[in-house]
Protein backbone atom coordinates (compact mmCIF):
# COMPACT_ATOMS: atom_id res chain seq x y z
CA UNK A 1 99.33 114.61 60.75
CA UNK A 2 102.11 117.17 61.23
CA UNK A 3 102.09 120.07 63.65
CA UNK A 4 104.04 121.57 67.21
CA UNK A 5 104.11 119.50 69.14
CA UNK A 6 101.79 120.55 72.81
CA UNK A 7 103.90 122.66 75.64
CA UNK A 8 104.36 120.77 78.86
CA UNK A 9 107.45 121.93 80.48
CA UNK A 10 108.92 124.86 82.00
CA UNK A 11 111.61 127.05 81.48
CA UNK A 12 114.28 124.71 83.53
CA UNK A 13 113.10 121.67 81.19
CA UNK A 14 110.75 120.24 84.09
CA UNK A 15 106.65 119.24 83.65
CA UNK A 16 104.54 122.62 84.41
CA UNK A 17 101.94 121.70 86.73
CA UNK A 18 99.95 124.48 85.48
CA UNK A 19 100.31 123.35 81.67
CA UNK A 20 99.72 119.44 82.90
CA UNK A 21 97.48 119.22 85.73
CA UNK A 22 98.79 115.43 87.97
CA UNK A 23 97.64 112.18 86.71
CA UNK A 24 97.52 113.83 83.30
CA UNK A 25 100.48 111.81 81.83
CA UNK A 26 99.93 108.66 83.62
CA UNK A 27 95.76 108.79 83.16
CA UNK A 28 95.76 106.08 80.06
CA UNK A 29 98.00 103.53 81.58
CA UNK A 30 97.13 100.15 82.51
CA UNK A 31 93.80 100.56 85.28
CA UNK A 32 94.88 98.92 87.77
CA UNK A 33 98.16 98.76 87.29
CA UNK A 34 98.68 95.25 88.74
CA UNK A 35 97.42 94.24 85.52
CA UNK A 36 100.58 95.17 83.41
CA UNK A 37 103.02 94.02 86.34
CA UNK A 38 101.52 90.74 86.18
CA UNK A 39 101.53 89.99 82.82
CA UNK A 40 104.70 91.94 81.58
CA UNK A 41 108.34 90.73 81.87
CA UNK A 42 112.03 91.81 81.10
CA UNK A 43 112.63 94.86 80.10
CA UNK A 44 109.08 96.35 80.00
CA UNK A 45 108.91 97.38 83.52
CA UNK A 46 112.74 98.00 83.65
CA UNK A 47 113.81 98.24 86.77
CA UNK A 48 110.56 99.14 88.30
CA UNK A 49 109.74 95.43 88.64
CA UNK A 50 112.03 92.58 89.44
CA UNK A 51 112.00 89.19 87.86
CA UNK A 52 114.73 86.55 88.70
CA UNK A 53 115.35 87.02 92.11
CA UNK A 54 117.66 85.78 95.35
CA UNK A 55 115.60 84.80 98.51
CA UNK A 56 115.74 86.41 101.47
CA UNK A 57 117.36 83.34 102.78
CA UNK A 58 119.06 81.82 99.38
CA UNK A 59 122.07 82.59 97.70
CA UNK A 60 121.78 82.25 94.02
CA UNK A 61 119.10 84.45 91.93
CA UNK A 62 116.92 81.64 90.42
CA UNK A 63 113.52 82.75 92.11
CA UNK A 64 110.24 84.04 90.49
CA UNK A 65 109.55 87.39 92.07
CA UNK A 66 105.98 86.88 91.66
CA UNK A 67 105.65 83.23 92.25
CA UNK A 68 103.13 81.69 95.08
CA UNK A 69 104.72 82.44 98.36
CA UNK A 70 102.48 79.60 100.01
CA UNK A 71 104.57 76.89 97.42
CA UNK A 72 107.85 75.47 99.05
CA UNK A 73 110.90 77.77 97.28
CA UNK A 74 112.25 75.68 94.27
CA UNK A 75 115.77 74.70 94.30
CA UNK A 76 116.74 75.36 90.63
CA UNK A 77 115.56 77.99 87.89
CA UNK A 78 112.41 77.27 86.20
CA UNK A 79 113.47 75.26 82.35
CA UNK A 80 110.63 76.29 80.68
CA UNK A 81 108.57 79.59 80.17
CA UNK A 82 105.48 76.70 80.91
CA UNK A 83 107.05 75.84 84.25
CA UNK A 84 108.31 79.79 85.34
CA UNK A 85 104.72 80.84 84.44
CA UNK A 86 102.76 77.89 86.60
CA UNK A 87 103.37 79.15 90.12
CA UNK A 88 102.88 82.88 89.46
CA UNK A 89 99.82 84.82 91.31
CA UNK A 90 97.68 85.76 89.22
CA UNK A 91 96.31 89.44 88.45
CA UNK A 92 93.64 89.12 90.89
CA UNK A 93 96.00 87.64 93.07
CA UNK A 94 98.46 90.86 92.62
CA UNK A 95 95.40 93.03 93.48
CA UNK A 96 94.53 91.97 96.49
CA UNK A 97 98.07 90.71 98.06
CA UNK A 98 100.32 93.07 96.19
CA UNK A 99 101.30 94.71 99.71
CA UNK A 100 102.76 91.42 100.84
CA UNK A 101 105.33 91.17 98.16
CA UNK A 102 108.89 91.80 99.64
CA UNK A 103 111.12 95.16 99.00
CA UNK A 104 114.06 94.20 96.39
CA UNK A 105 117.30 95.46 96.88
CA UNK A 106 120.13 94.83 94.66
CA UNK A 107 118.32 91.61 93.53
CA UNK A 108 117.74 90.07 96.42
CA UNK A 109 114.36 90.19 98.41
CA UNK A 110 114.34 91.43 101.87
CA UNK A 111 111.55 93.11 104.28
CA UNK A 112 112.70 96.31 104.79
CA UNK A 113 114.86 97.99 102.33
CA UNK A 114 118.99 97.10 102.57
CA UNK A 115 121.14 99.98 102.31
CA UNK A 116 123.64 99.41 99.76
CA UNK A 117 127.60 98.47 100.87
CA UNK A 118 129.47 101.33 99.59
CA UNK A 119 132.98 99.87 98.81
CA UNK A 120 135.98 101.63 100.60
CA UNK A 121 138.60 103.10 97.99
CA UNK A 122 142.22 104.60 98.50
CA UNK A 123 142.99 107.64 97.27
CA UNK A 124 139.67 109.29 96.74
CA UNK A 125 139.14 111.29 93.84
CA UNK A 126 138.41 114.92 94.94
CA UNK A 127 136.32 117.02 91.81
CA UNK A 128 139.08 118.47 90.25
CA UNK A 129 140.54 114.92 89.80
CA UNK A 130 136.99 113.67 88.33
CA UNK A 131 136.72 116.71 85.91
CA UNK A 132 140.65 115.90 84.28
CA UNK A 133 139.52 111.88 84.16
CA UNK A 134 135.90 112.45 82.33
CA UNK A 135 137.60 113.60 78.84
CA UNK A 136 139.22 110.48 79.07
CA UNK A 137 136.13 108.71 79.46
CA UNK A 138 134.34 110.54 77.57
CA UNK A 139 137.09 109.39 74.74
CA UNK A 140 136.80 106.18 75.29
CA UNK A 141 133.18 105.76 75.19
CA UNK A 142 133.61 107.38 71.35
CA UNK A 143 136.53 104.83 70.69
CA UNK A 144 133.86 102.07 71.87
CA UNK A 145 130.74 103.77 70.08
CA UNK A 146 132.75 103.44 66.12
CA UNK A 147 134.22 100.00 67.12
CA UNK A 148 130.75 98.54 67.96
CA UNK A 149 129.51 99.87 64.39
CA UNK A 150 132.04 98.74 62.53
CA UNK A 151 131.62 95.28 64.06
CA UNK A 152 128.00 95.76 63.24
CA UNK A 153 128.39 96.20 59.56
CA UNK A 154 131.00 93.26 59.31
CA UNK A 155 128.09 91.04 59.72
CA UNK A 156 126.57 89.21 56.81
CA UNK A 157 122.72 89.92 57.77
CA UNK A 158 119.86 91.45 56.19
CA UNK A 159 118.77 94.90 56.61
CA UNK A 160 115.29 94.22 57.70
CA UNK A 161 113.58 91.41 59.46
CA UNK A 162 111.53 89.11 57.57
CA UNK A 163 108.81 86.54 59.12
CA UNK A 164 110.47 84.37 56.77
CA UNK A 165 113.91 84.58 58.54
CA UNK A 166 114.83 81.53 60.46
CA UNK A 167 117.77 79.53 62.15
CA UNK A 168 121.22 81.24 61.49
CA UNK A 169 120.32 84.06 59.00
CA UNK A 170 117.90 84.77 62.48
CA UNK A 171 120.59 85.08 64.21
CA UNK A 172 122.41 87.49 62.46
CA UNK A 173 119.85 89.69 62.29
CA UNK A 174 119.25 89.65 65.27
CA UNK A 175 123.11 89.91 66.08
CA UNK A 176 123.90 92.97 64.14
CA UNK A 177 120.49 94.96 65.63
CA UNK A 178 121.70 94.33 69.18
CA UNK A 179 125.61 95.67 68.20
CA UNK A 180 123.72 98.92 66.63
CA UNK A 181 121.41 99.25 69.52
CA UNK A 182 124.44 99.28 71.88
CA UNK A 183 126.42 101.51 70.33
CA UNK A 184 123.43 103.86 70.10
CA UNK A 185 124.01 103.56 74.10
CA UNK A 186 127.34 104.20 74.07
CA UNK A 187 126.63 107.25 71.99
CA UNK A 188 124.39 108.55 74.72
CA UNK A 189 127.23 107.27 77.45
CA UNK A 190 129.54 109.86 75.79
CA UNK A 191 126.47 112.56 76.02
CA UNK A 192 126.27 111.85 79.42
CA UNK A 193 130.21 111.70 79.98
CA UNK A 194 130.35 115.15 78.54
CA UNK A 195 126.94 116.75 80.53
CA UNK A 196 129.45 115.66 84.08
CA UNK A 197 132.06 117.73 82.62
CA UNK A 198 130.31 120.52 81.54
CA UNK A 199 128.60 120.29 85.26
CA UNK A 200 132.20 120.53 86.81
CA UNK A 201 133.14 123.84 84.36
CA UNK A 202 134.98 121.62 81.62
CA UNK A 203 134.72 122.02 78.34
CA UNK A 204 132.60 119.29 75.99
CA UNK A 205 135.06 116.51 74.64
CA UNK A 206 134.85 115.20 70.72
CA UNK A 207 137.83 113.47 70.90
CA UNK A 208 138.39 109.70 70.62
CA UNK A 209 140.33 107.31 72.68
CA UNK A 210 143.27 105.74 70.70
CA UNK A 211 144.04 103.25 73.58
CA UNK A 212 140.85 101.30 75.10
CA UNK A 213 142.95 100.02 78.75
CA UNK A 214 145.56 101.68 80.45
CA UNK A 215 147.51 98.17 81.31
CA UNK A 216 147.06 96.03 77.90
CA UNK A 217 147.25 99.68 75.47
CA UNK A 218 145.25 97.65 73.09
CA UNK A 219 144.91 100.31 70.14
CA UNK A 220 141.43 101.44 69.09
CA UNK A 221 140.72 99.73 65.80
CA UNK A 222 138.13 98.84 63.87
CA UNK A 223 137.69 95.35 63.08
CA UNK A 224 135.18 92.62 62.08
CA UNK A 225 133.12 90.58 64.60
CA UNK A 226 135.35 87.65 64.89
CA UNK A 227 134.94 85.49 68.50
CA UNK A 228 138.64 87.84 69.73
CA UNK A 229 136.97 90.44 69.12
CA UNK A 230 133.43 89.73 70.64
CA UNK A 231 135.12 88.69 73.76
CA UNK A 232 137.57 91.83 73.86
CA UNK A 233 133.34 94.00 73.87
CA UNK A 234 132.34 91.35 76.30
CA UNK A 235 135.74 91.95 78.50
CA UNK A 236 135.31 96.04 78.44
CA UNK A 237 131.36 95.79 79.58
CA UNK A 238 131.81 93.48 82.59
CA UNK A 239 130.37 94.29 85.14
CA UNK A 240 132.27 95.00 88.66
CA UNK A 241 130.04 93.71 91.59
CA UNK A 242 132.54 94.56 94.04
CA UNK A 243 134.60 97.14 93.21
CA UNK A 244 137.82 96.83 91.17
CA UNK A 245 140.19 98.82 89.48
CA UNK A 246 140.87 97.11 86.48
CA UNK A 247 141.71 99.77 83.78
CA UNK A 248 139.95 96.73 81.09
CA UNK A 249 136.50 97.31 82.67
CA UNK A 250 134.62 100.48 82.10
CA UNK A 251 132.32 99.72 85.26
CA UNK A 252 135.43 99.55 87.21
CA UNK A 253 136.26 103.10 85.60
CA UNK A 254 133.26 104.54 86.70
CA UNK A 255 132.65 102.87 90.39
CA UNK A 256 136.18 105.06 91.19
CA UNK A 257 134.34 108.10 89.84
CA UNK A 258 131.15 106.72 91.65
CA UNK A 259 132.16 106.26 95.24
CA UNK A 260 134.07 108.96 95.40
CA UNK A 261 130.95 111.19 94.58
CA UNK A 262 129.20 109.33 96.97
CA UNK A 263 132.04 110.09 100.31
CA UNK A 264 132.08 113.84 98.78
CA UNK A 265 128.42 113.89 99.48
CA UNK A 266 128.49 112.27 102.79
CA UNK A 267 131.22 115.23 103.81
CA UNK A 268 129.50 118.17 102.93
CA UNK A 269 126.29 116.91 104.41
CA UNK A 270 128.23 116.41 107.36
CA UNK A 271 128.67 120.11 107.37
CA UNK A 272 124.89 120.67 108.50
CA UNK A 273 123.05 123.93 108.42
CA UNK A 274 126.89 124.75 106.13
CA UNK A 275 126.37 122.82 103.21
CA UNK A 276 126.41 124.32 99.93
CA UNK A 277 122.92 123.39 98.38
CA UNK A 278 124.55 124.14 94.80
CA UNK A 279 127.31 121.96 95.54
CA UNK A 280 124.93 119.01 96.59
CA UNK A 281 122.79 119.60 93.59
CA UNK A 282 125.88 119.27 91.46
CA UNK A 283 126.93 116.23 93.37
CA UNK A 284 123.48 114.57 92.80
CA UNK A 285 123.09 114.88 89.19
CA UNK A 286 126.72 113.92 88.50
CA UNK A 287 126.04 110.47 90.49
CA UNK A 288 122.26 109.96 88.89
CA UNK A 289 124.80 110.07 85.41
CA UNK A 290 127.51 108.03 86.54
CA UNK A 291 125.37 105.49 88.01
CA UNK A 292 123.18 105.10 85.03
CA UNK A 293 126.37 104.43 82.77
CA UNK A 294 127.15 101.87 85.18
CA UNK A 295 123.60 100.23 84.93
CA UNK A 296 123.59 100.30 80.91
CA UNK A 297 127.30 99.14 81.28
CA UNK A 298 126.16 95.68 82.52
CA UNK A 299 123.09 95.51 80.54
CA UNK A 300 125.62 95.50 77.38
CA UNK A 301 127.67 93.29 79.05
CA UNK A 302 125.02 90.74 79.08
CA UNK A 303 123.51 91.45 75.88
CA UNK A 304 126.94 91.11 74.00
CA UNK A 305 126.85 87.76 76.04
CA UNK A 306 123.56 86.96 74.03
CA UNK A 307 125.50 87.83 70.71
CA UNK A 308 128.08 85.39 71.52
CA UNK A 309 125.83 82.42 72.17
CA UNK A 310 123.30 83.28 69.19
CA UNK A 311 126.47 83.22 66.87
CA UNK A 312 128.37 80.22 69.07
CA UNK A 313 126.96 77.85 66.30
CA UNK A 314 128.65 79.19 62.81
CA UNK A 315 131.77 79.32 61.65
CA UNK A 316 132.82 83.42 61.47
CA UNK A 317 133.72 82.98 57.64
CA UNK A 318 129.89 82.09 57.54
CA UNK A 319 128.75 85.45 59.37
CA UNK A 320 131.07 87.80 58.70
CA UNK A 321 131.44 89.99 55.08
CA UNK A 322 135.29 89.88 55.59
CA UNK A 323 137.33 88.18 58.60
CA UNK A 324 140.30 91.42 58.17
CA UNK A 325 139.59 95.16 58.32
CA UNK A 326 138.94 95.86 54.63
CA UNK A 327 141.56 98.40 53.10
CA UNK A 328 140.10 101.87 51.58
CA UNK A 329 137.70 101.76 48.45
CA UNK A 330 139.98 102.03 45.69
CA UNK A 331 137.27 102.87 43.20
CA UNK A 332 133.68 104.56 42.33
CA UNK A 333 131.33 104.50 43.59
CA UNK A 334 132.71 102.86 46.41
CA UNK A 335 134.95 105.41 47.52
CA UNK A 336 132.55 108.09 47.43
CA UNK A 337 129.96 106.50 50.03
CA UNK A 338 133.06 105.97 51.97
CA UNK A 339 133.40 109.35 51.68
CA UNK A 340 129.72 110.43 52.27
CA UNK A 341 130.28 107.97 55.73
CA UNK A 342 133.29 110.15 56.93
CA UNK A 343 131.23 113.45 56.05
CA UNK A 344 128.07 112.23 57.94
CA UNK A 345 130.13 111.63 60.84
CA UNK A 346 131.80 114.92 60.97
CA UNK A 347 128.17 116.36 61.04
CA UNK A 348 126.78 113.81 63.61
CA UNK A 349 130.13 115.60 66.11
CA UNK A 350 128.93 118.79 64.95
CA UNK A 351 125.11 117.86 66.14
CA UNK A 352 126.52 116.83 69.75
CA UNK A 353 128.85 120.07 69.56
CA UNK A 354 125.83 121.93 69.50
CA UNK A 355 124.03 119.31 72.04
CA UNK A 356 126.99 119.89 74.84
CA UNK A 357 127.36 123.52 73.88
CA UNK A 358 123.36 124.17 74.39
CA UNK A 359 122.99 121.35 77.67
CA UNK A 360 119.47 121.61 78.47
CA UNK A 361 118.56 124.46 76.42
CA UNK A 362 118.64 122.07 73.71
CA UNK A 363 115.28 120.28 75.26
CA UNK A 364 116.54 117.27 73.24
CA UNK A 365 116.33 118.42 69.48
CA UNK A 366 119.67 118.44 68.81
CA UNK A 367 119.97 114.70 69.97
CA UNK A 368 117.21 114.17 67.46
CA UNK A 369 119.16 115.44 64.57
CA UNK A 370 122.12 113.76 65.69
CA UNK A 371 119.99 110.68 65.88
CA UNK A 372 118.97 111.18 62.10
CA UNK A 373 122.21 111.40 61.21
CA UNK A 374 123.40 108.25 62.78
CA UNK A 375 120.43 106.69 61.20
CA UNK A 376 121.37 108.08 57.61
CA UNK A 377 125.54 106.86 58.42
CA UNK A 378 124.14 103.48 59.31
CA UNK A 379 122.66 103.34 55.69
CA UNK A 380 125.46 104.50 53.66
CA UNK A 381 127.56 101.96 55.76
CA UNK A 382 125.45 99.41 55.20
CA UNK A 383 125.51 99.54 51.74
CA UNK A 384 129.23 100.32 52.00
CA UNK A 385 129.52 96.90 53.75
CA UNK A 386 127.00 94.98 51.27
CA UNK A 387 129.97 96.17 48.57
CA UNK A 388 132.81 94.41 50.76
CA UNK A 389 134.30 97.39 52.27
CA UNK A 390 133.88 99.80 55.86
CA UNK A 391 133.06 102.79 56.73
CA UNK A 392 136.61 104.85 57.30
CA UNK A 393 135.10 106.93 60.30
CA UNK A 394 137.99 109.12 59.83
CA UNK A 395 138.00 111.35 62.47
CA UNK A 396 138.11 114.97 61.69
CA UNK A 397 140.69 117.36 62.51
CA UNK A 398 138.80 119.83 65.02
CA UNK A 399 137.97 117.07 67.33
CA UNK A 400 141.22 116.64 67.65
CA UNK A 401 142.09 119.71 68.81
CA UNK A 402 142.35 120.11 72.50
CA UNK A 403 138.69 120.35 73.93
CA UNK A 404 138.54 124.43 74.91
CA UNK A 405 139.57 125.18 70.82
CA UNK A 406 137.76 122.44 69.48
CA UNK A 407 135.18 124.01 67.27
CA UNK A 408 134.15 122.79 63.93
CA UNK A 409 135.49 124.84 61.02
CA UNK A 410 131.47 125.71 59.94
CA UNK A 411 131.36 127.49 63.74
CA UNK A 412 134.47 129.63 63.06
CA UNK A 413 133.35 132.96 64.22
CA UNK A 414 132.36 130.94 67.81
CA UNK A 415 135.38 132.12 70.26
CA UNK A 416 136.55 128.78 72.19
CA UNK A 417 136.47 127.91 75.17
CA UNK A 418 137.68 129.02 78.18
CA UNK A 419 140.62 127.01 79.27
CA UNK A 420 140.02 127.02 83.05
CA UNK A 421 136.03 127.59 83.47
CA UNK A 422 133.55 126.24 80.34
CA UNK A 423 132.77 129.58 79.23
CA UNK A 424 131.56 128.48 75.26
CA UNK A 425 128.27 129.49 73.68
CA UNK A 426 125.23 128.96 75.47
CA UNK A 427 122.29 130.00 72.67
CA UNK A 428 122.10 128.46 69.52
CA UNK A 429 122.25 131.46 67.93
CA UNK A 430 125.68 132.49 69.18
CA UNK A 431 127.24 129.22 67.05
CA UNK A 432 124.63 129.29 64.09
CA UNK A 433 125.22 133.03 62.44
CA UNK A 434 122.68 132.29 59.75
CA UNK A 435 121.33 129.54 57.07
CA UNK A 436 124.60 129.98 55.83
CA UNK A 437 126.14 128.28 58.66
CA UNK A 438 124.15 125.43 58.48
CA UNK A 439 125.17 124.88 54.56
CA UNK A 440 128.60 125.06 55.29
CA UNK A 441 128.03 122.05 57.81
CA UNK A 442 125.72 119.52 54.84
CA UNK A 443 128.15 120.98 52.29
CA UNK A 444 130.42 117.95 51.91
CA UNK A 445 127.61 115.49 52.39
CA UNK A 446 125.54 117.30 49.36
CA UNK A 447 128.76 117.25 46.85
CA UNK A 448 129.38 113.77 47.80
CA UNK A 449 125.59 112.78 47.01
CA UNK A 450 125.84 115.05 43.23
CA UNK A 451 129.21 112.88 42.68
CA UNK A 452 127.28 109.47 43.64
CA UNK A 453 124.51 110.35 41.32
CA UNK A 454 126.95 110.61 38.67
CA UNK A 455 129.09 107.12 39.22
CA UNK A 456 126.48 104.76 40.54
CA UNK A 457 126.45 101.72 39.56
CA UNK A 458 122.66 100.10 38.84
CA UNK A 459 123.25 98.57 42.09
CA UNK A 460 122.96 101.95 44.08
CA UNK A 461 121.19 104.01 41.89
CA UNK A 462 118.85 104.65 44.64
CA UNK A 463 121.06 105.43 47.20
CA UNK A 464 121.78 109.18 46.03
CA UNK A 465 118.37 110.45 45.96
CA UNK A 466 117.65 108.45 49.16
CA UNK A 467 120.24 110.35 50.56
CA UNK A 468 119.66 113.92 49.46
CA UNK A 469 116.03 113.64 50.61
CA UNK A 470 118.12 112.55 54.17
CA UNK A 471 120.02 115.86 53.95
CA UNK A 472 117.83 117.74 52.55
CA UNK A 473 115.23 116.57 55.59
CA UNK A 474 118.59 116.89 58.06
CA UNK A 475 118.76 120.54 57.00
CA UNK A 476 114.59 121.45 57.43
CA UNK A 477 115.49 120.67 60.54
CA UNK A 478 118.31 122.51 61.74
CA UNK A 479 116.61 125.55 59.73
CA UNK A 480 113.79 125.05 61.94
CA UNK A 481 115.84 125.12 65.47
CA UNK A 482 117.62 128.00 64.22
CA UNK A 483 114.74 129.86 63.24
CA UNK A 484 112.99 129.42 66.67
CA UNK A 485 116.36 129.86 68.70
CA UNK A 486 116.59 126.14 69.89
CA UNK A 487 117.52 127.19 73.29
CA UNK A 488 113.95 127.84 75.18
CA UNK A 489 114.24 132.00 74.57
């Protein structure tokens, strides 16, 4: 079934009350609730519900949030999922003596709620000083986004899971899916770097970090999943507990940013009945965006942990398609999927252009088509990689322009930036012209299929018209937002 898809929010992108009456979103969930929270673990309650847990008393996070309070504390983590599972209360349990569970505050259980210790910093960062250090973020969280594919598509692993997969092929699999899935983050990191700097008057920033640390200058580069490498991803994501300003650790990057949002609130609401409610508003959402980059920022730290201990058995030569950066496809058809890799990821930074240009006019489409286009680069690079070679991701020119002229060539009659205040388009239709426009931006990627229809080998036969039904579904889109204006008018 096919069709628009049902109104339910207002003109400033929140849920109309009028359009969805309360309860209306919620009504088919779990009845009661306690039901789900007992039964469900991880990541399926997110942070809603905690799991492992430090005592009120205890100092190490071994305990079961939901384990019988009227059983002595155990003294180590549970070994087995049999064991965790014994002690827990049970649904009925939850229903009845839910209100007697403790408050949880950064992971540890307490009976009122524990204000968080804000760490004290020198030299505070006033907002002018966070607007000129998000580009560079912003950079680097593209630098990290390519460098997580590429060491995605160095692995030797299948492109879909099997029942039949087992042991070390298992692994892989299940390797290369969680690299992809966390570059996907970072992807939406360097959305979210670019919304705070379009909230402080900056232009958007498409350009990529070619240094990932300020102290060890390590060059961005892309390079196969050997343990080095692994480690280096595992060094960037750590987490920073207590505050630190080591230039290796993105957390420690965006804690400065962070806590000086937090003192610049506590100042102007010291000003009482004169506090700038704009101001505060701006304060608010840039914290609710740094602080969930922090948050994913240690999930990926411990899920590149997983990575390394699922792999900690093989030998890389067993894992890995090549153990060296492969050098540029020196023949058809290889060299023309390289080619169709570079071309989808100029359009995927022309999608975002439009993303950061729009904000949240865009209600989210535009990350949709940028999402199909990530999807349709991850298959050309896959079979790029099956072939022994990587994608180039050769960055193209306009994004390295600086951010208030950088406008892709297919947006040439948009007038950049201003280079004080963001003053770029704001309606879709003021960067797409016509269908025209949107041709010029598929252009490349449609000559490049035609040419990989003509040299494929048996072996990728199927990969042109796989990919022209891509493009050709890429472009029904964007047709589509154009058409209806794509910016709520």
């Amino acid at each position: 079934m096919e069709g628009e898809r049902a109104a339910y929010l207002d003109a400033d992108g929140v849920i109309d009350p009028a359009l969805i009456p309360p309860g209306e979103i919620t009504h088919n969930l779990c009845s009661p609730w306690q039901w789900d929270f007992a039964d469900c673990y991880c990541f399926y309650w997110a942070s809603s519900k905690p799991d492992i847990v430090v005592g009120i008393t205890g100092e190490t996070q071994v305990l079961n949030f939901q384990r019988d309070r009227t059983a002595r504390e155990p003294a180590r983590p549970a070994a087995t999922s049999r064991e965790w599972r014994a002690g827990n209360m049970s649904e009925a349990d939850l229903i009845v003596h839910w209100t007697d569970l403790p408050i949880v505050t950064s992971e540890r259980e307490g009976v009122v709620p524990r204000r968080p210790r804000w760490p004290k910093i020198e030299n505070r960062m006033c907002l002018e000083d966070i607007t000129h250090a998000l580009p560079a973020l912003a950079s680097l969280e593209h630098a990290l986004c390519v460098e997580y594919l590429f060491a995605r598509y160095s692995i030797r692993a299948p492109r879909e899971a099997s029942r039949w997969l087992r042991g070390a092929k298992l692994a892989r699999y299940q390797s290369a899916r969680e690299i992809f899935s966390i570059a996907i983050d970072e992807m939406r990191h360097f959305r979210w770097a670019n919304e705070a700097l379009i909230l402080l008057g900056g232009a958007p920033c498409l350009a990529r970090a070619d240094v990932i640390g300020r102290d060890l200058r390590r060059s961005f580069q892309r390079r196969p999943l050997i343990p080095q490498v692994l480690d280096e991803f595992i060094g960037i994501e750590a987490p920073s507990s207590v505050f630190n300003d080591d230039p290796q650790q993105l957390d420690g990057m965006y804690t400065r940013v962070l806590v000086s949002l937090h003192e610049l609130a506590l100042e102007l609401e010291g000003r009482g009945e004169t506090v700038d409610t704009k101001q505060m508003d701006t304060l608010r959402r840039l914290t609710q965006l740094v602080k969930v980059i922090i948050d994913e920022g240690e999930n990926h730290w411990e899920r590149f942990r997983r990575v390394k201990e699922r792999l900690s058995g093989s030998k890389p030569e067993s894992y890995l398609r090549f153990m060296t950066t492969p050098k540029p496809a020196p023949q058809e058809p290889w060299s023309t999927l390289e080619a169709l890799c570079d071309a989808y990821y100029d359009v995927l930074l022309q999608a975002l252009y439009v993303t950061f240009c729009l904000g949240r006019l865009s209600r989210g489409e535009w990350l949709s088509i940028a999402r199909c286009v990530m999807f349709a680069l991850d298959d050309a690079a896959y079979h790029l990689a099956e072939g022994g070679y990587g994608p180039q991701f050769k960055l193209p020119d306009w994004c390295k322009l600086p951010p208030h002229a950088a406008v892709p060539p297919a947006f040439a009659g948009t007038a950049p930036h201003g280079t004080q205040r963001y003053g770029g388009p704001r309606h879709l239709r003021e960067l797409i012209k016509g269908e025209d426009t949107v041709d010029r931006m598929l252009s490349t990627a449609f000559a490049l299929v035609d040419r990989l229809d003509t040299n494929a080998t048996r072996r990728l036969r199927r990969v042109g018209p796989e990919h022209r039904r891509h493009l050709e579904r890429l472009r029904g889109l964007i047709i589509k937002e154009y058409r209806k204006g794509g910016d709520g008018r």
